[in-house]
Protein backbone atom coordinates (compact mmCIF):
# COMPACT_ATOMS: atom_id res chain seq x y z
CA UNK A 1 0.00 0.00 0.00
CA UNK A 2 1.18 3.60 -0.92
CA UNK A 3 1.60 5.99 2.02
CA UNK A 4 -0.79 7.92 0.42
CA UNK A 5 -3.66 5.52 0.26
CA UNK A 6 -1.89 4.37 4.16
CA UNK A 7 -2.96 7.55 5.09
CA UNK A 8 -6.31 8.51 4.42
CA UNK A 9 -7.27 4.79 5.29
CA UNK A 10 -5.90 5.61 8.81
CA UNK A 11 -6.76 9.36 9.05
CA UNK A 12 -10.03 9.23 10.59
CA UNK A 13 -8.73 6.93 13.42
CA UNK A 14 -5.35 9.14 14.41
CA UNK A 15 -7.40 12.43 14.27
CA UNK A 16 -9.48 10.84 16.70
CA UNK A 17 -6.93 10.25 18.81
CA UNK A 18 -5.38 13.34 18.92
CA UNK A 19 -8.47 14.70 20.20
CA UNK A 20 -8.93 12.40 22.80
CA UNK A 21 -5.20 13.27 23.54
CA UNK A 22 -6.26 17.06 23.87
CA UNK A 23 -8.62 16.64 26.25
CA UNK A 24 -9.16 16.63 29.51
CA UNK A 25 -8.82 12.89 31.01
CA UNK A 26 -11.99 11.42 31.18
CA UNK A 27 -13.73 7.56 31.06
CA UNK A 28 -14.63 8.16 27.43
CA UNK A 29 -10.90 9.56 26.16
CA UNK A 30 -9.18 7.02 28.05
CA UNK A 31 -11.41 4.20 26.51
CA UNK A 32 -10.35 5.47 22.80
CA UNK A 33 -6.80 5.42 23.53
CA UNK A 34 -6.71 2.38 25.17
CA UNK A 35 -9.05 0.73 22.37
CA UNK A 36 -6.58 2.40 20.25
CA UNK A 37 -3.29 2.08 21.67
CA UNK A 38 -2.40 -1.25 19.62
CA UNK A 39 -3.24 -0.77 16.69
CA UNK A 40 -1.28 3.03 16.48
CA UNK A 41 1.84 0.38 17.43
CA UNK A 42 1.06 -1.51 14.45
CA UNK A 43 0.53 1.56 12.34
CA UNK A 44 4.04 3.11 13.21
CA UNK A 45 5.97 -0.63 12.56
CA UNK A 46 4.21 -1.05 9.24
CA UNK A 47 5.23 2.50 8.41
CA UNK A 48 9.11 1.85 9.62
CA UNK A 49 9.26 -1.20 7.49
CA UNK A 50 8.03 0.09 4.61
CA UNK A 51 9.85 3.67 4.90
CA UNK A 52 7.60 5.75 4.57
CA UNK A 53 8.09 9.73 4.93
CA UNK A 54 9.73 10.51 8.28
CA UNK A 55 7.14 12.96 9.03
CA UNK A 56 4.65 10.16 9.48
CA UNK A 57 6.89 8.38 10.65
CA UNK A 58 7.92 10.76 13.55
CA UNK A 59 3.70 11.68 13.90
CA UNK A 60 2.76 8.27 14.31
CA UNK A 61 5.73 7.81 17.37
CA UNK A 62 4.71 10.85 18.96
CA UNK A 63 0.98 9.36 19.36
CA UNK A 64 2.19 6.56 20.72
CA UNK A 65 4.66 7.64 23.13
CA UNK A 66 1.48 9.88 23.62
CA UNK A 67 -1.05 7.38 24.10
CA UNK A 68 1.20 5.41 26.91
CA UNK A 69 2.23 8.34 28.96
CA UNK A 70 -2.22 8.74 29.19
CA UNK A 71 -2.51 5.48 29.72
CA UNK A 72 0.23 5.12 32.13
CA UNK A 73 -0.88 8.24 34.12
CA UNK A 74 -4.25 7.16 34.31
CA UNK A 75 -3.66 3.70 35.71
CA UNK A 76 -1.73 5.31 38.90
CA UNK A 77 -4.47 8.09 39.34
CA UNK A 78 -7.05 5.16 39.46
CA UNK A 79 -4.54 2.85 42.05
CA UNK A 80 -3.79 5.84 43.84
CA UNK A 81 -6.43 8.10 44.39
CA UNK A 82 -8.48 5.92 47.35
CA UNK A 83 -9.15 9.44 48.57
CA UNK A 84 -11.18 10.59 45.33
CA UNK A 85 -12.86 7.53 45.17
CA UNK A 86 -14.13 7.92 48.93
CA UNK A 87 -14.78 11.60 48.95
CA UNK A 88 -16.85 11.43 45.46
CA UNK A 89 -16.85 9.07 43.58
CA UNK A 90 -18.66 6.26 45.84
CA UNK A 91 -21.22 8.71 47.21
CA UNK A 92 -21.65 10.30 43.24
CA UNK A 93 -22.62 6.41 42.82
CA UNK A 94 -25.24 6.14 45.15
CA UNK A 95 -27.00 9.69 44.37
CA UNK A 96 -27.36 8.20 41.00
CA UNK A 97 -28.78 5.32 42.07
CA UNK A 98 -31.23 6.61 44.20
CA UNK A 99 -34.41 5.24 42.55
CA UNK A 100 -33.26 1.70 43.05
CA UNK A 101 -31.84 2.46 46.31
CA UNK A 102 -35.36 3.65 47.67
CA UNK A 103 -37.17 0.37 46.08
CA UNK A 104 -34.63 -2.04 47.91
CA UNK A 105 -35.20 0.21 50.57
CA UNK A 106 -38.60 -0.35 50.66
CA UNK A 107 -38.79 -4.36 49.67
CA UNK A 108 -36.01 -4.89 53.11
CA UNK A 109 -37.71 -2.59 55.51
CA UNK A 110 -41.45 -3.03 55.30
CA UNK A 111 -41.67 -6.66 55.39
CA UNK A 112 -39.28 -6.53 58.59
CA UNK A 113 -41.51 -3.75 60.48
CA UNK A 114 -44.57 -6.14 59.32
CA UNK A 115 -43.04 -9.09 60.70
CA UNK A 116 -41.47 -7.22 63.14
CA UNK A 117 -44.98 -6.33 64.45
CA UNK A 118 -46.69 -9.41 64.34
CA UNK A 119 -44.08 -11.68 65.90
CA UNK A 120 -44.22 -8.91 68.94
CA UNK A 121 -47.74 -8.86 69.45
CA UNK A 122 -48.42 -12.67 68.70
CA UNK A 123 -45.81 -15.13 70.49
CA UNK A 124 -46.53 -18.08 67.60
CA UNK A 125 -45.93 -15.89 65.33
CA UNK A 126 -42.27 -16.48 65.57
CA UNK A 127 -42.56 -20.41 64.26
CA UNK A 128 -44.56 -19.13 61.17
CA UNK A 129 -41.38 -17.57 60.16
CA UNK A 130 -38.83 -19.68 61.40
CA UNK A 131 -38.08 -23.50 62.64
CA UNK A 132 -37.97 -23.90 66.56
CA UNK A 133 -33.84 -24.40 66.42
CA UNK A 134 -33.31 -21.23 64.87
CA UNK A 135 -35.23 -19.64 67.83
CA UNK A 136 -33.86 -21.66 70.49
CA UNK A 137 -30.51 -20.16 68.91
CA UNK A 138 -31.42 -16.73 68.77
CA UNK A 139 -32.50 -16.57 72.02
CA UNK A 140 -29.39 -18.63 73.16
CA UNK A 141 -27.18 -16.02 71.51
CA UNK A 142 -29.13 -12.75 72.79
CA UNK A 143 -29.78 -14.15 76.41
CA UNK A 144 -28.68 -11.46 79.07
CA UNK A 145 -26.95 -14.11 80.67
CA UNK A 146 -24.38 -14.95 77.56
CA UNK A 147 -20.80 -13.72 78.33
CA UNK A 148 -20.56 -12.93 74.71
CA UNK A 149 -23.34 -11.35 72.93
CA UNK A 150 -24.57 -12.13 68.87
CA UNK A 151 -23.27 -15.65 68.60
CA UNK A 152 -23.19 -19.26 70.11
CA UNK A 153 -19.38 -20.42 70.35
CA UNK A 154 -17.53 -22.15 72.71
CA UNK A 155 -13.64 -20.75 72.30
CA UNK A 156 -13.94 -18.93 68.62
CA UNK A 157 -11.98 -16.45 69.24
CA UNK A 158 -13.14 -11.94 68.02
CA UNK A 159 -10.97 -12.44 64.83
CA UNK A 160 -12.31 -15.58 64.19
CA UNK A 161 -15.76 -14.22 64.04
CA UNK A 162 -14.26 -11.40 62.15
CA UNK A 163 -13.54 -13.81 59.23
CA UNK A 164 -16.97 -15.37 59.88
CA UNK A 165 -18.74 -12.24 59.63
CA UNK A 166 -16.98 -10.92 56.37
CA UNK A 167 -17.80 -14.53 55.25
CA UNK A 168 -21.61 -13.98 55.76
CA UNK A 169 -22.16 -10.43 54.99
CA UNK A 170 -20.55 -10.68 51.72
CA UNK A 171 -22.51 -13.85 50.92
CA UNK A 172 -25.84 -11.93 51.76
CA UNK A 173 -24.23 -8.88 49.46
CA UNK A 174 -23.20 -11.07 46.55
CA UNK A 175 -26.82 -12.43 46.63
CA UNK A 176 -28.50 -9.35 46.37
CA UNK A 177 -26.47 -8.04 43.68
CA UNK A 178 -26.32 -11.61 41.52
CA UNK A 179 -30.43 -11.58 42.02
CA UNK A 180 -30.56 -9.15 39.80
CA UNK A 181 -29.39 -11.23 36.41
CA UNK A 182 -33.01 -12.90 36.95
CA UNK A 183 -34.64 -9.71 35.59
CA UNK A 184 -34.22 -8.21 39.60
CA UNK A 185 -37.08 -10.62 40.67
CA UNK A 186 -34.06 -12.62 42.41
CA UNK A 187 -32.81 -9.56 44.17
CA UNK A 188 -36.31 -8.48 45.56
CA UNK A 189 -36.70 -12.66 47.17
CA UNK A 190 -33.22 -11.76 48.71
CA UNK A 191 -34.22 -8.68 50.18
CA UNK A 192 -37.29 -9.55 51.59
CA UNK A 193 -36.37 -12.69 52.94
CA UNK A 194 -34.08 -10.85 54.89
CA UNK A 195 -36.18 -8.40 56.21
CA UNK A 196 -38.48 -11.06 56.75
CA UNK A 197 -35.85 -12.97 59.00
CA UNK A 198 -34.22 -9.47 61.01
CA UNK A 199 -37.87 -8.25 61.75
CA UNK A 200 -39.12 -11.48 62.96
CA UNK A 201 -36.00 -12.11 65.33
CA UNK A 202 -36.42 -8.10 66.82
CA UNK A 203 -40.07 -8.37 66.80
CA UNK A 204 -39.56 -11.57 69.16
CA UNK A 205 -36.60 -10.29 71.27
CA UNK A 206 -38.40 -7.31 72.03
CA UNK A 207 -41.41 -9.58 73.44
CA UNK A 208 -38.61 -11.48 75.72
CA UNK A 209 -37.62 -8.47 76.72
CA UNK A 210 -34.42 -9.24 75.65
CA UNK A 211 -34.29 -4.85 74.85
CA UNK A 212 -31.13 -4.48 76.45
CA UNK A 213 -29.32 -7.19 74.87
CA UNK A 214 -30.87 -7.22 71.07
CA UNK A 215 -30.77 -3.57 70.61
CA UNK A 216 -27.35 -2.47 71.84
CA UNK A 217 -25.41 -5.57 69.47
CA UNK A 218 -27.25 -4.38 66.29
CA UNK A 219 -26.76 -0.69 66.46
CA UNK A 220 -23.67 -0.14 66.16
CA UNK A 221 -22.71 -2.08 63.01
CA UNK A 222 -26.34 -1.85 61.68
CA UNK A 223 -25.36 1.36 60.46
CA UNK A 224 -22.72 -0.11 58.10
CA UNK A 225 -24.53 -3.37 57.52
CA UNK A 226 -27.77 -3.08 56.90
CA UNK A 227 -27.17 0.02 54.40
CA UNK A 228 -24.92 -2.20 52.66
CA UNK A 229 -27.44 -4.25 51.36
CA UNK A 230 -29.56 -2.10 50.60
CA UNK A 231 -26.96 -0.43 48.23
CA UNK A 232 -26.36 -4.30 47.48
CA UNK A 233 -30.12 -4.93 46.49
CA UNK A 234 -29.87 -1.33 44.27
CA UNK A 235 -26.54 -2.52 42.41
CA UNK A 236 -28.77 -5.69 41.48
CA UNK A 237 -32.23 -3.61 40.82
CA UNK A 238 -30.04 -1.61 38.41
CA UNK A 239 -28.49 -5.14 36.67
CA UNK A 240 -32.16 -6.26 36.40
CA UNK A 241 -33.47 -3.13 34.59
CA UNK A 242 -30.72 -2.88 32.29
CA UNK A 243 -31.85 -6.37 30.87
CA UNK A 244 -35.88 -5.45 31.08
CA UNK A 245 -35.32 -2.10 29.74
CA UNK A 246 -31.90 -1.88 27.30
CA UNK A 247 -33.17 1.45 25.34
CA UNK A 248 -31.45 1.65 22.47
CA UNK A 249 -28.78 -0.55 23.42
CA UNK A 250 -28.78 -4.48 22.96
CA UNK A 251 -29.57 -6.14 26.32
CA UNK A 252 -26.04 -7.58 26.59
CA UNK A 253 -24.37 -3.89 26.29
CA UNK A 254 -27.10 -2.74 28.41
CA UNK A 255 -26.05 -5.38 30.98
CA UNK A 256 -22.45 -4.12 30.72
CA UNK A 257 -23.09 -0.36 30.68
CA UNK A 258 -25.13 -1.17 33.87
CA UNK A 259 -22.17 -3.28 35.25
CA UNK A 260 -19.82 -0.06 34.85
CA UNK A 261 -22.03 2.05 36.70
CA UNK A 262 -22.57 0.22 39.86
CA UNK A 263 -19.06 -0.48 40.03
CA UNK A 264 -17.96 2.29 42.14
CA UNK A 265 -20.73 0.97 44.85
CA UNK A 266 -19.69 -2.53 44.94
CA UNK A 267 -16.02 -1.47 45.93
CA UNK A 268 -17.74 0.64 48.47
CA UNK A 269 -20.32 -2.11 49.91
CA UNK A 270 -17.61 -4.11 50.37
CA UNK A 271 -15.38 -2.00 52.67
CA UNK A 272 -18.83 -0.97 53.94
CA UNK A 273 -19.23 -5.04 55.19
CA UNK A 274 -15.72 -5.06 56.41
CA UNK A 275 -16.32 -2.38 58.65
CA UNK A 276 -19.66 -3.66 59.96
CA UNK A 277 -17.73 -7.47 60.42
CA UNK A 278 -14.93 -5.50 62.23
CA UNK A 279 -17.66 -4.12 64.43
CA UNK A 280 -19.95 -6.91 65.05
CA UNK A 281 -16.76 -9.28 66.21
CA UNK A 282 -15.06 -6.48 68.14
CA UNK A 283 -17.24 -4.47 69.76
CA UNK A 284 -20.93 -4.99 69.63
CA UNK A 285 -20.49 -8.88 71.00
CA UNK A 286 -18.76 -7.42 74.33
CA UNK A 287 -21.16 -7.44 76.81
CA UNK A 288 -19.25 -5.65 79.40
CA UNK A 289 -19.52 -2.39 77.54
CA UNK A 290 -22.15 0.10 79.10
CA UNK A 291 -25.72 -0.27 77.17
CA UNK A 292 -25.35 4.02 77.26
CA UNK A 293 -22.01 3.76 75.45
CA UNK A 294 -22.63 1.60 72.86
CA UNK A 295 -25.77 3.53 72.19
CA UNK A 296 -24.09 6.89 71.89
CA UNK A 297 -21.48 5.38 69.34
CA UNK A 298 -24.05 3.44 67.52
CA UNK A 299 -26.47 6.74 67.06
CA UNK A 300 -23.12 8.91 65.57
CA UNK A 301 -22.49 5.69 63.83
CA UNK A 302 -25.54 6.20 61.58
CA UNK A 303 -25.31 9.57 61.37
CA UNK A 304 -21.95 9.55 59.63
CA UNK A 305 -23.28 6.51 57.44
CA UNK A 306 -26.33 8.42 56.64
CA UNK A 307 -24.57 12.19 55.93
CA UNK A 308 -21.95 10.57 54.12
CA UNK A 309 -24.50 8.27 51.26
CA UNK A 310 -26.50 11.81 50.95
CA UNK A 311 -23.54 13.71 50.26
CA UNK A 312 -23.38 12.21 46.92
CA UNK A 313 -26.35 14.76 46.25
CA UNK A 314 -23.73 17.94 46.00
CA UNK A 315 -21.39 16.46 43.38
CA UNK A 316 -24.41 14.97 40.80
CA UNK A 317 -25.97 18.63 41.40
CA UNK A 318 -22.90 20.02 39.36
């Protein structure tokens, strides 16, 4: 092939690149370049081997070298910049998701207040809902007796429990978001099974009088827990109506366009469950600690969890 006809066969694509290149670094730049970034390698060998004007020649290096340094700079801004991520780009996430947010919102909590309810003011209730070991467990593990609050064990030690915890929370996480692959209808069973179970076991406590036991444990890492799947059940509600409603996209980019987007929350939920396993293990199963204390930290608890997901609000506002 002539340089000439080399040329305008490849104009189109370098142009492009040099704007991307001009601009400021963003998702949709860096996705050219990096789309991009092989085939400009094999544009500059085939026009070394076949000596073509050093002009091109020396144009088609200079996009390159280009194209990496972008590339380069971009991959240690994303490994780097935790701080971004946590100060915007995580909260961004779940303003933007706040429609799905309020419906898994709404599927966890009002089948747990129901249940909640019912298990209180009827004490059958309770076996409707669950088997008679599960309650002989739950009361075992909530009894104001127990040396160690939240669990039956016998010499499991904290960071044993730790590991447990992160086990389970991520288990109930991953659920909620993988529901959502079966059109969201699995996420939805996820979430209010859940609620289901947590209101049932409070509504029953609370008729044991087990208030000073039950309530102290859960309020403290509640905060990070329970709000993490919520955000989990949103990330799925979001898979879910990418495949019932593409747009103009084919369901399988839909799928992966949603995928992108609830990114940034996953990486957040899970830190999120780490920090509520780090809890539960650590400090809501002592049952030394004064009921006032672990109140107190449990009520600024929530307020930082809540302040911080609604301060996503400021950065989608601009």
């Amino acid at each position: 092939m002539k340089q000439q006809s080399f040329e305008q066969a490849h104009a189109a694509t370098w142009a492009e690149i040099e704007e991307a290149l001009q601009k400021p670094a963003r998702p949709d730049n860096t996705r050219v370049l990096a789309e991009n970034y092989m085939l400009l390698c094999q544009h500059l060998a085939i026009a070394q081997e076949r000596l073509y004007d050093t002009a091109l020649i020396e144009r088609l290096n200079g996009l390159v070298l280009g194209v990496y340094r972008e590339l380069y700079r971009y991959r240690a801004e994303t490994r780097l910049n935790l701080y971004a991520f946590f100060r915007r780009d995580f909260p961004l996430a779940i303003y933007r998701h706040r429609i799905f947010i309020a419906v898994a919102f709404a599927v966890f909590v009002l089948p747990g207040l129901i249940a909640g309810l019912w298990t209180y003011l009827d004490d059958e209730a309770v076996y409707s809902l669950l088997d008679a070991s599960q309650v002989r467990s739950v009361e075992r593990m909530y009894d104001p007796e127990a040396s160690k609050l939240g669990r039956e064990r016998e010499a499991e030690t904290d960071l044993f429990m730790f590991g447990f915890y992160i086990k389970n929370n991520i288990s109930v996480a991953f659920r909620c978001f993988a529901g959502g692959m079966l059109l969201g209808i699995g996420t939805l069973l996820v979430l209010f099974f859940n609620g289901l179970f947590i209101g049932s076991i409070a509504g029953h406590l609370t008729r044991l009088d087990y208030v000073e036991t039950f309530y102290p444990f859960v309020v403290g890492h509640g905060s990070f827990e329970l709000t993490a799947i919520v955000f989990s059940g949103a990330a799925g509600l979001r898979l879910g109506y990418a495949i019932l409603n593409p747009g103009a996209l084919a369901r399988l980019d839909a799928l992966r366009e949603a995928g992108r987007e609830v990114v940034p929350m996953l990486y957040g939920i899970v830190l999120m469950l780490i920090i509520a396993a780090f809890l539960e293990a650590f400090w809501s199963s002592n049952a030394t600690l004064p009921v006032a204390v672990k109140y107190t930290v449990g009520g600024i608890l929530w307020a930082l969890v809540l302040l911080y997901a609604f301060s996503g609000r400021r950065h989608g506002s601009r």
